[in-house]
Protein backbone atom coordinates (compact mmCIF):
# COMPACT_ATOMS: atom_id res chain seq x y z
CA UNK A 1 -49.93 10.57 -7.37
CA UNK A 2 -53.17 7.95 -6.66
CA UNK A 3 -53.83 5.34 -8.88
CA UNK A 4 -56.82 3.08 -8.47
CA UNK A 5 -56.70 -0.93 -10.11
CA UNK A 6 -59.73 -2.40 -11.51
CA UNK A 7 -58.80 -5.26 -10.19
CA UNK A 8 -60.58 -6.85 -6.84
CA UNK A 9 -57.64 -4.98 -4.66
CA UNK A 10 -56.98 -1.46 -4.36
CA UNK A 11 -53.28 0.07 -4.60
CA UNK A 12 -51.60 2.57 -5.09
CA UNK A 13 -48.08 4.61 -4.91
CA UNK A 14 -46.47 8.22 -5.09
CA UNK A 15 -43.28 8.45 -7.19
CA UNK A 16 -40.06 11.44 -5.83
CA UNK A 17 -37.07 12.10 -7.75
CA UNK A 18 -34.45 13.97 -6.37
CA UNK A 19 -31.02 15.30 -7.05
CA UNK A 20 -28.41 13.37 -4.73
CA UNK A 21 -24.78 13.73 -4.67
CA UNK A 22 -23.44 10.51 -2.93
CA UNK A 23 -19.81 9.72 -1.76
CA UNK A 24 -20.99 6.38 -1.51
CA UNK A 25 -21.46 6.26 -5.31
CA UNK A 26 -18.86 8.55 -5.60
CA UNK A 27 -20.22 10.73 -9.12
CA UNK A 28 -22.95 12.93 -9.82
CA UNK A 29 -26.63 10.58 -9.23
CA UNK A 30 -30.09 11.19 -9.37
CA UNK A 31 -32.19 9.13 -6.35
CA UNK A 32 -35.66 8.06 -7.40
CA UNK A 33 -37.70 6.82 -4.17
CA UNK A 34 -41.45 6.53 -4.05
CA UNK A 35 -43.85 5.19 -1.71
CA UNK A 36 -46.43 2.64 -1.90
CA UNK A 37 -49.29 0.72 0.23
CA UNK A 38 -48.60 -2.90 -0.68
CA UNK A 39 -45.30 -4.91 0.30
CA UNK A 40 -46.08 -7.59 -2.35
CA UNK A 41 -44.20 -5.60 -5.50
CA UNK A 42 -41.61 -6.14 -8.01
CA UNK A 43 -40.71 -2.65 -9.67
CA UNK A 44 -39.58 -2.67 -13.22
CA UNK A 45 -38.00 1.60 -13.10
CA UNK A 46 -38.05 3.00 -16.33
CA UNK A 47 -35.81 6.40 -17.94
CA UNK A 48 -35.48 8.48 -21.32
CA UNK A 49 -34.63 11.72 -21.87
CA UNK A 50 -36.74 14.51 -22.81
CA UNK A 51 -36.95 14.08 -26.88
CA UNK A 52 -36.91 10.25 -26.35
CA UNK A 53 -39.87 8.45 -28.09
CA UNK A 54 -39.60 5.46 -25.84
CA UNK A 55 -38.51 4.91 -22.33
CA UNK A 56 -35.70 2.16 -21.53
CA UNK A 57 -35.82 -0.09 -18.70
CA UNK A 58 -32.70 0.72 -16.17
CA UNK A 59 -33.51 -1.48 -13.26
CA UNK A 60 -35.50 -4.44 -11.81
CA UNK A 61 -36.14 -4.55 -8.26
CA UNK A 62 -37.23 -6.92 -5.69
CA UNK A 63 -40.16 -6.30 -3.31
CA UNK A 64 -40.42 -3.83 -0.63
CA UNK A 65 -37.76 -1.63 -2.49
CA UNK A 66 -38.45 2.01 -2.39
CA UNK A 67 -35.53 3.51 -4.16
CA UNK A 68 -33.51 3.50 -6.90
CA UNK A 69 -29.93 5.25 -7.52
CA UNK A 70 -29.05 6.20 -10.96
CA UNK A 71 -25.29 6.85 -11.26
CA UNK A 72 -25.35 7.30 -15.15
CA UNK A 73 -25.72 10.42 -15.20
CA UNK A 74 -24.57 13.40 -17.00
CA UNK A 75 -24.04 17.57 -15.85
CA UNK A 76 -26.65 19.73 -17.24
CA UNK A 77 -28.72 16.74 -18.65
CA UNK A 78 -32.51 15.99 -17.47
CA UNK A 79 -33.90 12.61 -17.17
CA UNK A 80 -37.38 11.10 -16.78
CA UNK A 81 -38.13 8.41 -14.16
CA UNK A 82 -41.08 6.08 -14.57
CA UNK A 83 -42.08 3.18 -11.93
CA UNK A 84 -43.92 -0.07 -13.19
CA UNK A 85 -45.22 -1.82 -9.78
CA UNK A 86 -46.15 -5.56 -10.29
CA UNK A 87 -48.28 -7.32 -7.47
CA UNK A 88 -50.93 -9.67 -6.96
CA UNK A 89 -53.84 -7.59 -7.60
CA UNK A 90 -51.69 -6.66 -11.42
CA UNK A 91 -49.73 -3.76 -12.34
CA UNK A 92 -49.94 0.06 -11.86
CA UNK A 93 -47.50 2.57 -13.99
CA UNK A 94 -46.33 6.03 -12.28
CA UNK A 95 -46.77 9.54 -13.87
CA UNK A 96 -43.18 10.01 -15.27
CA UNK A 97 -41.54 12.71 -13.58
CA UNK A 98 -38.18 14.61 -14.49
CA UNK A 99 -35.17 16.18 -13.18
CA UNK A 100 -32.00 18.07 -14.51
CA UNK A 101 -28.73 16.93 -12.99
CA UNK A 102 -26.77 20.01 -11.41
CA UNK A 103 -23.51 20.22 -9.51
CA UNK A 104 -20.01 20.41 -10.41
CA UNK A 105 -17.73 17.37 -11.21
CA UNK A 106 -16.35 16.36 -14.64
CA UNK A 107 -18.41 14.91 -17.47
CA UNK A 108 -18.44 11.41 -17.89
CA UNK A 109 -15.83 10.17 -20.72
CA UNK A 110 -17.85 8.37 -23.71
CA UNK A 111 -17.07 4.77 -23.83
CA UNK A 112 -14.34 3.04 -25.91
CA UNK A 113 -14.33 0.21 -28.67
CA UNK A 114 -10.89 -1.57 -28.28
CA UNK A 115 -11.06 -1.85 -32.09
CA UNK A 116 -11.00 1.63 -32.81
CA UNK A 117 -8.42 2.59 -35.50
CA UNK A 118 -7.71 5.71 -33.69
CA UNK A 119 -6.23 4.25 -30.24
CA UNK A 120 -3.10 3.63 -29.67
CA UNK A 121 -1.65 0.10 -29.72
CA UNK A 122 -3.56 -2.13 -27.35
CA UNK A 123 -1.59 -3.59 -24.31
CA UNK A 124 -1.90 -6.73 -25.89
CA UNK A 125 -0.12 -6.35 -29.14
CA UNK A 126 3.08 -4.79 -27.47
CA UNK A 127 5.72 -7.64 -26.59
CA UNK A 128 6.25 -8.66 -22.96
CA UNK A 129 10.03 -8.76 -22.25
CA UNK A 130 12.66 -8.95 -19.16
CA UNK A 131 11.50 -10.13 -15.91
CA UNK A 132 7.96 -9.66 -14.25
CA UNK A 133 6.52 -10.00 -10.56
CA UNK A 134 3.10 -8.61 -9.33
CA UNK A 135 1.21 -8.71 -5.96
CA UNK A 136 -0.83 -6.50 -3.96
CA UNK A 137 -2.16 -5.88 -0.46
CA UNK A 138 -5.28 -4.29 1.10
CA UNK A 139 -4.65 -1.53 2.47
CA UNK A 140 -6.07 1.04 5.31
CA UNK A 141 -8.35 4.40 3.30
CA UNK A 142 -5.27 6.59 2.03
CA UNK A 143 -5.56 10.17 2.47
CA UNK A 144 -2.09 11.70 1.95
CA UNK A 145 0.63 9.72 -0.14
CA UNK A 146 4.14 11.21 0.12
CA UNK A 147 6.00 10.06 -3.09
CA UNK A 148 8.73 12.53 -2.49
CA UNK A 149 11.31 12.35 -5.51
CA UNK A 150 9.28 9.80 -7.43
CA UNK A 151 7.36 9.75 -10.71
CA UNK A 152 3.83 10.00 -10.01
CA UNK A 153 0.82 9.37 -13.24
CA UNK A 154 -2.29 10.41 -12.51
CA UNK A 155 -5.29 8.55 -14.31
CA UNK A 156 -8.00 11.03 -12.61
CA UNK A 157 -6.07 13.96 -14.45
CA UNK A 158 -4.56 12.08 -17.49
CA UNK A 159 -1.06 13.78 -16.11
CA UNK A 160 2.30 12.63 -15.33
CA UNK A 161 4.49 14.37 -12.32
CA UNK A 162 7.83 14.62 -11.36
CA UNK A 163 8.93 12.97 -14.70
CA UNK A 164 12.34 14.29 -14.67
CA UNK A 165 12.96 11.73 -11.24
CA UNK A 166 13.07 8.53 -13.59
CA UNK A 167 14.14 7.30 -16.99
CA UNK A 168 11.23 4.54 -16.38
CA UNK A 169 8.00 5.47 -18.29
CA UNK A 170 4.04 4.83 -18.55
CA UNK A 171 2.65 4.82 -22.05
CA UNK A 172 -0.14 3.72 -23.79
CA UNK A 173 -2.75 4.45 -20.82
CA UNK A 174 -6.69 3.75 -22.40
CA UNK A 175 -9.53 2.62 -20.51
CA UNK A 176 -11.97 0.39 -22.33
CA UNK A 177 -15.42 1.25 -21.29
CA UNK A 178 -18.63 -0.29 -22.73
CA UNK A 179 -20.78 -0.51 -19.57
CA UNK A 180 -21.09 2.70 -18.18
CA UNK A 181 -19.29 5.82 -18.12
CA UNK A 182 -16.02 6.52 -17.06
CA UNK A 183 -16.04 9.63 -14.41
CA UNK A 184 -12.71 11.78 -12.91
CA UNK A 185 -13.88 12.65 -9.78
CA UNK A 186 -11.97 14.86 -6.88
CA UNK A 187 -11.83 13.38 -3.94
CA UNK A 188 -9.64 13.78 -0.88
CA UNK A 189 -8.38 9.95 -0.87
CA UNK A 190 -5.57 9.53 -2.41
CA UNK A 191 -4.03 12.86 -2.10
CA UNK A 192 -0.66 12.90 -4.05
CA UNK A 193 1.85 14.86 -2.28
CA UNK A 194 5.26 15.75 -2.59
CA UNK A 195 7.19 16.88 0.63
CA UNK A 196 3.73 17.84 1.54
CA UNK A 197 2.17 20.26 -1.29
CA UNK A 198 -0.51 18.50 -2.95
CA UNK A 199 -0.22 17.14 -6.82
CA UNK A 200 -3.25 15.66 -7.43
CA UNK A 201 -5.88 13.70 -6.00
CA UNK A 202 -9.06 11.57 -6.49
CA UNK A 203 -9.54 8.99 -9.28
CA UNK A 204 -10.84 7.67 -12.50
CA UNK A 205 -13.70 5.37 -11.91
CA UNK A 206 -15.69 2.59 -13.87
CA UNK A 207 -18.59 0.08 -13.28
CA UNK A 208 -17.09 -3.01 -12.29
CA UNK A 209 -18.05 -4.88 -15.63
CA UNK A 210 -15.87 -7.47 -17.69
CA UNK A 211 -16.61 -5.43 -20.69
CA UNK A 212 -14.84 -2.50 -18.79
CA UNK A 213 -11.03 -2.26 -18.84
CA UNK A 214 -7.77 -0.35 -17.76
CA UNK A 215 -4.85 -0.81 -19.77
CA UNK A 216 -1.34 0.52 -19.75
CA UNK A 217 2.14 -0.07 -20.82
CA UNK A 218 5.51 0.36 -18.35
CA UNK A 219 9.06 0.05 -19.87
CA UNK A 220 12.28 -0.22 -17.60
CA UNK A 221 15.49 1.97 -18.46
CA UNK A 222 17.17 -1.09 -17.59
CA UNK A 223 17.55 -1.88 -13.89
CA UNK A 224 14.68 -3.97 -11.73
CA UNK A 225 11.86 -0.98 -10.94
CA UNK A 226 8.99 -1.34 -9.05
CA UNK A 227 5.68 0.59 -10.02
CA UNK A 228 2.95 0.82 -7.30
CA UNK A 229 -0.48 1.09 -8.46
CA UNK A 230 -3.47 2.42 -5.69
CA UNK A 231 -6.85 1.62 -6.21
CA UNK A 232 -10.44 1.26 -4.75
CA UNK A 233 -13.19 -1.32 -5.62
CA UNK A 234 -16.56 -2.37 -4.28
CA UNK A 235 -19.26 -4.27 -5.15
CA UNK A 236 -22.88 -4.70 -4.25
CA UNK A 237 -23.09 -7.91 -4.03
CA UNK A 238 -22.70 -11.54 -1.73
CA UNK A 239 -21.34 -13.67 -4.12
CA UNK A 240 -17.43 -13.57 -4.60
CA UNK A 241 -16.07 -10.89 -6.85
CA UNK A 242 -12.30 -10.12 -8.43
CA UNK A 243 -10.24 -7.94 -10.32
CA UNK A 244 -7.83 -9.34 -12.82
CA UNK A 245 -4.25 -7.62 -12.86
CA UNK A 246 -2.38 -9.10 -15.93
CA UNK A 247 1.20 -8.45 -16.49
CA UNK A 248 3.00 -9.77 -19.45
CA UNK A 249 1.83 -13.69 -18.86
CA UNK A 250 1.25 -13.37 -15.34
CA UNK A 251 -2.81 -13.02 -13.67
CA UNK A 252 -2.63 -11.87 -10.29
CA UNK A 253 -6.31 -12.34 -9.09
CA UNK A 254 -7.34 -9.85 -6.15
CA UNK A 255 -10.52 -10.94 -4.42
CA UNK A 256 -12.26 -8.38 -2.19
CA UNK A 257 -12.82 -9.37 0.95
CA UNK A 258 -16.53 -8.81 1.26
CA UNK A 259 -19.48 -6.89 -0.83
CA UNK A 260 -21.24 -3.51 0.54
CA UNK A 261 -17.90 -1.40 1.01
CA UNK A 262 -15.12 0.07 -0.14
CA UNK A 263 -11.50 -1.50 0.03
CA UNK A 264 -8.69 -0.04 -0.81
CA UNK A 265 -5.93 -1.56 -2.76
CA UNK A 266 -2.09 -1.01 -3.41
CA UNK A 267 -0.52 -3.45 -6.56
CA UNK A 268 3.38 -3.48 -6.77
CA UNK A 269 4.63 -4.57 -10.31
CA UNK A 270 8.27 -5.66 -10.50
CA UNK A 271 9.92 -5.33 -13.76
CA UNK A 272 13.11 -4.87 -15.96
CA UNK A 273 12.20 -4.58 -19.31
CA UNK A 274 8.43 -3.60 -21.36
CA UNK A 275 5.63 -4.76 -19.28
CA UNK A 276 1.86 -4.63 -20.48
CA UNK A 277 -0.87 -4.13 -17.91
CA UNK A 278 -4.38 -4.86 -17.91
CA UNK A 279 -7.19 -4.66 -15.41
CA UNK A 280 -10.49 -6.04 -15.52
CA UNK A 281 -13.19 -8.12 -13.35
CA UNK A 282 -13.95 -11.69 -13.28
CA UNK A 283 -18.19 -10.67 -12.91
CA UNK A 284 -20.80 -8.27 -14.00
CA UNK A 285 -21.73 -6.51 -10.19
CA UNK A 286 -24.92 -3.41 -10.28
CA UNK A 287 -25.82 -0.64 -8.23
CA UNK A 288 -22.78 1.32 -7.11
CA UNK A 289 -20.09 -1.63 -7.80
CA UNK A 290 -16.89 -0.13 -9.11
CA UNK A 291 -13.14 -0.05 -10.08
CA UNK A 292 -11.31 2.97 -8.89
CA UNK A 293 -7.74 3.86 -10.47
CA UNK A 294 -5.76 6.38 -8.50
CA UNK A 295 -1.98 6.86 -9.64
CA UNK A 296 1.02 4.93 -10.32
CA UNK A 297 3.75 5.68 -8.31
CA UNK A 298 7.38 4.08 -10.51
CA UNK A 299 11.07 4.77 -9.35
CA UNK A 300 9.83 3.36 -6.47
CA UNK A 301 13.11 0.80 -6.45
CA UNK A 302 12.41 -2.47 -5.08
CA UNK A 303 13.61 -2.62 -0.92
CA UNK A 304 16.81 -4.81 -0.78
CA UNK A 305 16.45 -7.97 0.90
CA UNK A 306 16.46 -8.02 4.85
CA UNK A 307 17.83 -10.54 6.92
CA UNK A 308 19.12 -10.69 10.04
CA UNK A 309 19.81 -13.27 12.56
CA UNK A 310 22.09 -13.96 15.66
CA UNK A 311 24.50 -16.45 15.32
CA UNK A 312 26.71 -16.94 17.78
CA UNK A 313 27.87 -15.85 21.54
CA UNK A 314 30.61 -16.20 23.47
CA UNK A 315 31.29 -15.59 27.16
CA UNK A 316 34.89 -16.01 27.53
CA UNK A 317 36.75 -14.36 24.74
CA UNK A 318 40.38 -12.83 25.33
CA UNK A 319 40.40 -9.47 26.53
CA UNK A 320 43.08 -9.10 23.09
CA UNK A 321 40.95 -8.92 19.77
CA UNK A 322 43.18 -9.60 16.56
CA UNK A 323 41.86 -7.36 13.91
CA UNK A 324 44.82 -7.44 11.63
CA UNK A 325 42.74 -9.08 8.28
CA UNK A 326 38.83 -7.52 9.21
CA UNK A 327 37.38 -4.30 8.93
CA UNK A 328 36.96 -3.05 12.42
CA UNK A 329 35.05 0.27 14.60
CA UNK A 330 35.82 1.17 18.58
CA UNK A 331 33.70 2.59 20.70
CA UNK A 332 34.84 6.01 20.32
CA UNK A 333 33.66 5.24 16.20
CA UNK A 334 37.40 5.35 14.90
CA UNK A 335 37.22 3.13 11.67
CA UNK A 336 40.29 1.02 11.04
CA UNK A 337 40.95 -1.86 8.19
CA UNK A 338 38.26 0.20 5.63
CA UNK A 339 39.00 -2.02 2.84
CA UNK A 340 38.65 -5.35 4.39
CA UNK A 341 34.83 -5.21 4.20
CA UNK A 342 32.44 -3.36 2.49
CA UNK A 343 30.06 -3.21 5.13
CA UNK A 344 28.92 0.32 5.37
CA UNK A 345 28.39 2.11 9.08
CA UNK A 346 25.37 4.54 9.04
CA UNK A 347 25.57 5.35 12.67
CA UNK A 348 26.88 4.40 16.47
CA UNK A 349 25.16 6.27 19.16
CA UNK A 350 24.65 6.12 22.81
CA UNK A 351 22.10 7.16 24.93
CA UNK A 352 21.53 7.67 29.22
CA UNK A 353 24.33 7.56 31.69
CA UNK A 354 27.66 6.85 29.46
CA UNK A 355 31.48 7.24 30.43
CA UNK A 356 34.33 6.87 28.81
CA UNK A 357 37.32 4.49 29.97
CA UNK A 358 40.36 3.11 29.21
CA UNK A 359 41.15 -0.78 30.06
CA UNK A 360 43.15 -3.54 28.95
CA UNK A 361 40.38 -4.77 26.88
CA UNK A 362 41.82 -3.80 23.15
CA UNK A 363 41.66 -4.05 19.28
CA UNK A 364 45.41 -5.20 18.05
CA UNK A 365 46.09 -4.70 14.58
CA UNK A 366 49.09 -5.71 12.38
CA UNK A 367 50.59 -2.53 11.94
CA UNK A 368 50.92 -2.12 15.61
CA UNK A 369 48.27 -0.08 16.29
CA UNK A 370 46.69 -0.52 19.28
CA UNK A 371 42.89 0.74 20.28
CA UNK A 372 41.93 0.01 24.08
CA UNK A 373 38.91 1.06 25.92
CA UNK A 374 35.36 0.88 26.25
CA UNK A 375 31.96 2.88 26.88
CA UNK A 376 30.93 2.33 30.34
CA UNK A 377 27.10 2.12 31.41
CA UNK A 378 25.42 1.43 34.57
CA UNK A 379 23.32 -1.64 34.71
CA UNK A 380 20.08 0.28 34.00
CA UNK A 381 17.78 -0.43 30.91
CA UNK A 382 17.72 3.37 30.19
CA UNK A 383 21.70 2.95 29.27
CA UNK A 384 22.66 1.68 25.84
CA UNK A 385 23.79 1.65 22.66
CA UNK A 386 22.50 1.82 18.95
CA UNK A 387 23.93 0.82 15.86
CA UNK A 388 22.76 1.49 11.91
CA UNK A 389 24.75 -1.09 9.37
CA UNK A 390 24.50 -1.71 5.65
CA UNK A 391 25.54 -4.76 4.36
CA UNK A 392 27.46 -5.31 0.89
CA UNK A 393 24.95 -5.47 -1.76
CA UNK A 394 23.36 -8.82 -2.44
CA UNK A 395 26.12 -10.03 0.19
CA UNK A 396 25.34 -11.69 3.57
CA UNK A 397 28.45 -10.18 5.92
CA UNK A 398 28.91 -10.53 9.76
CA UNK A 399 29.13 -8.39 12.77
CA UNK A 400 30.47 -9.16 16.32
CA UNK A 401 29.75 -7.09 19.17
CA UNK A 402 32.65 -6.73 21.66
CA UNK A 403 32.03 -6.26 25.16
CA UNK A 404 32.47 -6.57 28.92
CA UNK A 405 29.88 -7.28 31.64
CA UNK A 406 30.04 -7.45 35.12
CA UNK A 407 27.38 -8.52 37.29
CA UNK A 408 27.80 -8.27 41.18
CA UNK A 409 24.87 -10.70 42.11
CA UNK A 410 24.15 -14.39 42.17
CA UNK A 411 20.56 -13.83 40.48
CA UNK A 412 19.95 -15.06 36.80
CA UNK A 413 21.22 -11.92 34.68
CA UNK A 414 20.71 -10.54 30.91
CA UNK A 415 20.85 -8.32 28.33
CA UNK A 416 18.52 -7.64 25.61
CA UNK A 417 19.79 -7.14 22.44
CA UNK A 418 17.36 -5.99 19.78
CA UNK A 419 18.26 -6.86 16.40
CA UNK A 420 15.73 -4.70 13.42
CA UNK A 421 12.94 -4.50 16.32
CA UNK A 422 13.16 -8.00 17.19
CA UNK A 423 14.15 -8.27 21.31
CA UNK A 424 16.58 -11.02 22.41
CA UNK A 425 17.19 -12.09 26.10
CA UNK A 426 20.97 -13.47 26.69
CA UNK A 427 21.73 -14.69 29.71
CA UNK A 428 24.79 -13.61 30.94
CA UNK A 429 27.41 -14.89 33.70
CA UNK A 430 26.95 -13.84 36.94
CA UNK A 431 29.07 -13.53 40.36
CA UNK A 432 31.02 -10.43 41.35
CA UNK A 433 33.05 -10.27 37.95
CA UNK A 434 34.06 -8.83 34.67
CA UNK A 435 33.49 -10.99 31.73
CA UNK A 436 34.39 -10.70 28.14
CA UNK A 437 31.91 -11.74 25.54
CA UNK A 438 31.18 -11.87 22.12
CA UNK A 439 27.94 -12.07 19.90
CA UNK A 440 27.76 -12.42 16.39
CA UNK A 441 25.13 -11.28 13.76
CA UNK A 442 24.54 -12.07 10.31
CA UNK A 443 22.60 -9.98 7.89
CA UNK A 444 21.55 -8.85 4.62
CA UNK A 445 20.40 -5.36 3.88
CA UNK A 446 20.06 -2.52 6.24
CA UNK A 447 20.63 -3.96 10.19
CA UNK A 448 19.51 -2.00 13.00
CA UNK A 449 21.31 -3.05 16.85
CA UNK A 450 20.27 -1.66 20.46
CA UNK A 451 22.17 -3.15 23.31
CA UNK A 452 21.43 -2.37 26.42
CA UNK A 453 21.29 -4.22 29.97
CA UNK A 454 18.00 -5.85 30.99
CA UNK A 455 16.40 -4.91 34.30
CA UNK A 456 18.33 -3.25 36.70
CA UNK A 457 21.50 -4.38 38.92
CA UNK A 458 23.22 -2.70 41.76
CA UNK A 459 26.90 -2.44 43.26
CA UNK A 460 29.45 -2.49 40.51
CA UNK A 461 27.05 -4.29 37.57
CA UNK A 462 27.50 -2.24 34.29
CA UNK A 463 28.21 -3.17 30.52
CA UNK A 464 31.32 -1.41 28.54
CA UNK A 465 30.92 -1.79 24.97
CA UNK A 466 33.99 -2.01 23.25
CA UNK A 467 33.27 -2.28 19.74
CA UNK A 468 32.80 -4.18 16.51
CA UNK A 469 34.41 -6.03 13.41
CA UNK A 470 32.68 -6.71 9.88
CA UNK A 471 33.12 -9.69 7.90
């Protein structure tokens, strides 16, 4: 369309609407863009529905805009678009000009008044009890999530999954929208699997408003359970902008990194007993600024503690190893003194160039039992041996390695133990003999050992491993 001012400068602009399915804005939108021939204008764009008597104003934009996204949208509906163009020389108003949303994805959900009598009890008037932790990372897109035998609740579908894997439970879900719709939208992030067949996938998504809300209600069968919730969130915006996770008493305040994107977000919450949730923002953000809710993964047990640290070595221990009061494993993985410690083995292995031999070297117990030998190993890094241990729960137990080294060289020698992926250099004594040694580890949860030589050594250098005792 032309229009012509009668004011002292001439202007004029040509208004497009067009259907536009975004996976930026991630829901069903309608684009209106139009052209013009000043770049002095503010434009004021206008919508109603066919039936309306009066249009209402959806957006004001800056100068030398040229498009507009509406995301509040319905399937099946039409809408009228009208631009109001401000400049120096006055104002010019568009022919309106209409559109009926098509395409396939579910109908936005009508929004909510917390003080309807027909929801169920808000978040906030159910009791916080037992003990409550929550914190939450950033995390890289997720496509595929394996929950294998876990409960999974989808808030895209309303739907819970693999219930029958946990006595923990999920009740009272309600979103509390009054800016906005709410939309369930497919998508392929966040793909729920389990032992890789898909569940569900995509997400139930609001404008990132503080009059916009999540809420939800997790009870404990008893025991410390973790719940992980995913989620996505952007906003449109420079200025600083948060969600606000509340659990029980406790605010845990996740800032997004930066506007104009998408980050995606994984929230543990630690509890024991009944713990109300609720999500909001800290700000009012436009355009396509959202909150995305994905699932909630719970029997997701919280990981035991891990610690693990080297202690103590020893170069010159007797070639005679008392194991009469300690739980105790040789190098062929015969277990002796079980009850002594309730360290648990997972696994001994070897790997390259091993041999078997009998020597002196031994494990004497008090009933007479006697277990000699070692696993021999050419001084090559390629030789070694691993080792998978459990400790005692909530117990901090020790483990010493037993072994012999010879080195025929006068040149600065080690091995490199590894101890749960961290590598440690020990020096070890050199000169054209055997010597017996000793290193001790301490840990708490699951402990993973390589050792192996470092480097390479010729003539007679190799490492026997004899074995180890638990404390």
């Amino acid at each position: 369309m032309n229009q012509l001012f009668t004011y002292s400068k001439t202007y004029y602009f040509t208004l497009f609407i067009y259907l536009f399915f975004s996976p930026v804005v991630a829901a069903e939108s309608l684009l209106v863009s139009w052209v013009d021939n000043s770049n002095e204008d503010v434009f004021f764009v206008e919508k109603r529905q066919p039936g309306d008597a009066s249009f209402q104003r959806v957006a004001i934009l800056s100068e030398n805009t040229n498009s507009y996204t509406d995301i509040d949208v319905i399937i099946d509906k039409t809408y009228c678009y009208r631009i109001i163009a401000f400049n120096q020389a006055g104002q010019s108003i568009s022919d309106e000009v209409c559109q009926e949303v098509q395409g396939v994805v579910s109908s936005p959900i009508p929004p909510t008044s917390p003080t309807s009598p027909t929801l169920p009890i808000h978040p906030d008037l159910v009791d916080p009890s037992g003990n409550m932790v929550v914190s939450h990372q950033f995390i890289p897109r997720p496509i595929n999530i394996e929950i294998a035998e876990k409960k999974l609740y989808s808030f895209k579908s309303d739907e819970l999954y693999n219930d029958r894997y946990s006595e923990d439970d999920i009740f009272n879900v309600d979103f509390y929208v009054n800016e906005g719709n709410l939309y369930r939208i497919d998508r392929e992030d966040f793909s729920f699997q389990q032992d890789g067949v898909e569940l569900d996938n995509g997400y139930a998504s609001m404008v990132f408003d503080t009059s916009n809300s999540l809420s939800f209600v997790l009870q404990a069968s008893g025991d410390l359970q973790v719940a992980t919730l995913y989620m996505r969130a952007g906003v449109w915006s420079h200025e600083e902008s948060s969600i606000l996770v509340t659990v029980g008493d406790t605010i845990e305040k996740i800032t997004l990194p930066s506007g104009y994107g998408w980050h995606y977000i994984m929230v543990d919450i630690e509890f024991d007993g009944t713990a109300p949730v609720t999500i909001t923002t800290d700000s009012d953000r436009a355009v396509y600024s959202s909150v995305m809710f994905a699932g909630l993964v719970i029997n997701n047990k919280p990981s035991a503690p891990q610690y693990a640290a080297m202690v103590d070595i020893d170069t010159n221990v007797d070639y005679k190893i008392d194991v009469s009061n300690v739980k105790f494993m040789v190098s062929n993985g015969e277990i002796g003194n079980e009850g002594a410690s309730d360290v648990s083995i997972t696994s001994l292995g070897y790997y390259g160039k091993t041999m078997v031999y009998d020597s002196p070297y031994e494990f004497v117990s008090a009933n007479g039992g006697d277990y000699s030998g070692y696993r021999y190993m050419g001084w090559k890094e390629s030789n070694g041996v691993d080792i998978k241990l459990q400790s005692a729960e909530s117990q901090v137990n020790t483990t010493s390695l037993y072994f012999k080294v010879g080195v025929w060289s006068h040149e600065a020698t080690f091995i490199e133990l590894t101890i749960n992926g961290v590598n440690e250099l020990i020096e070890v004594p050199s000169g054209y003999r055997w010597y017996y040694m000793k290193i001790e580890v301490e840990f708490e949860g699951e402990l993973e050992l390589d050792l192996h030589p470092y480097g390479e050594r010729g003539g007679y250098s190799a490492l026997g491993f004899v074995g180890l005792t638990f404390e």
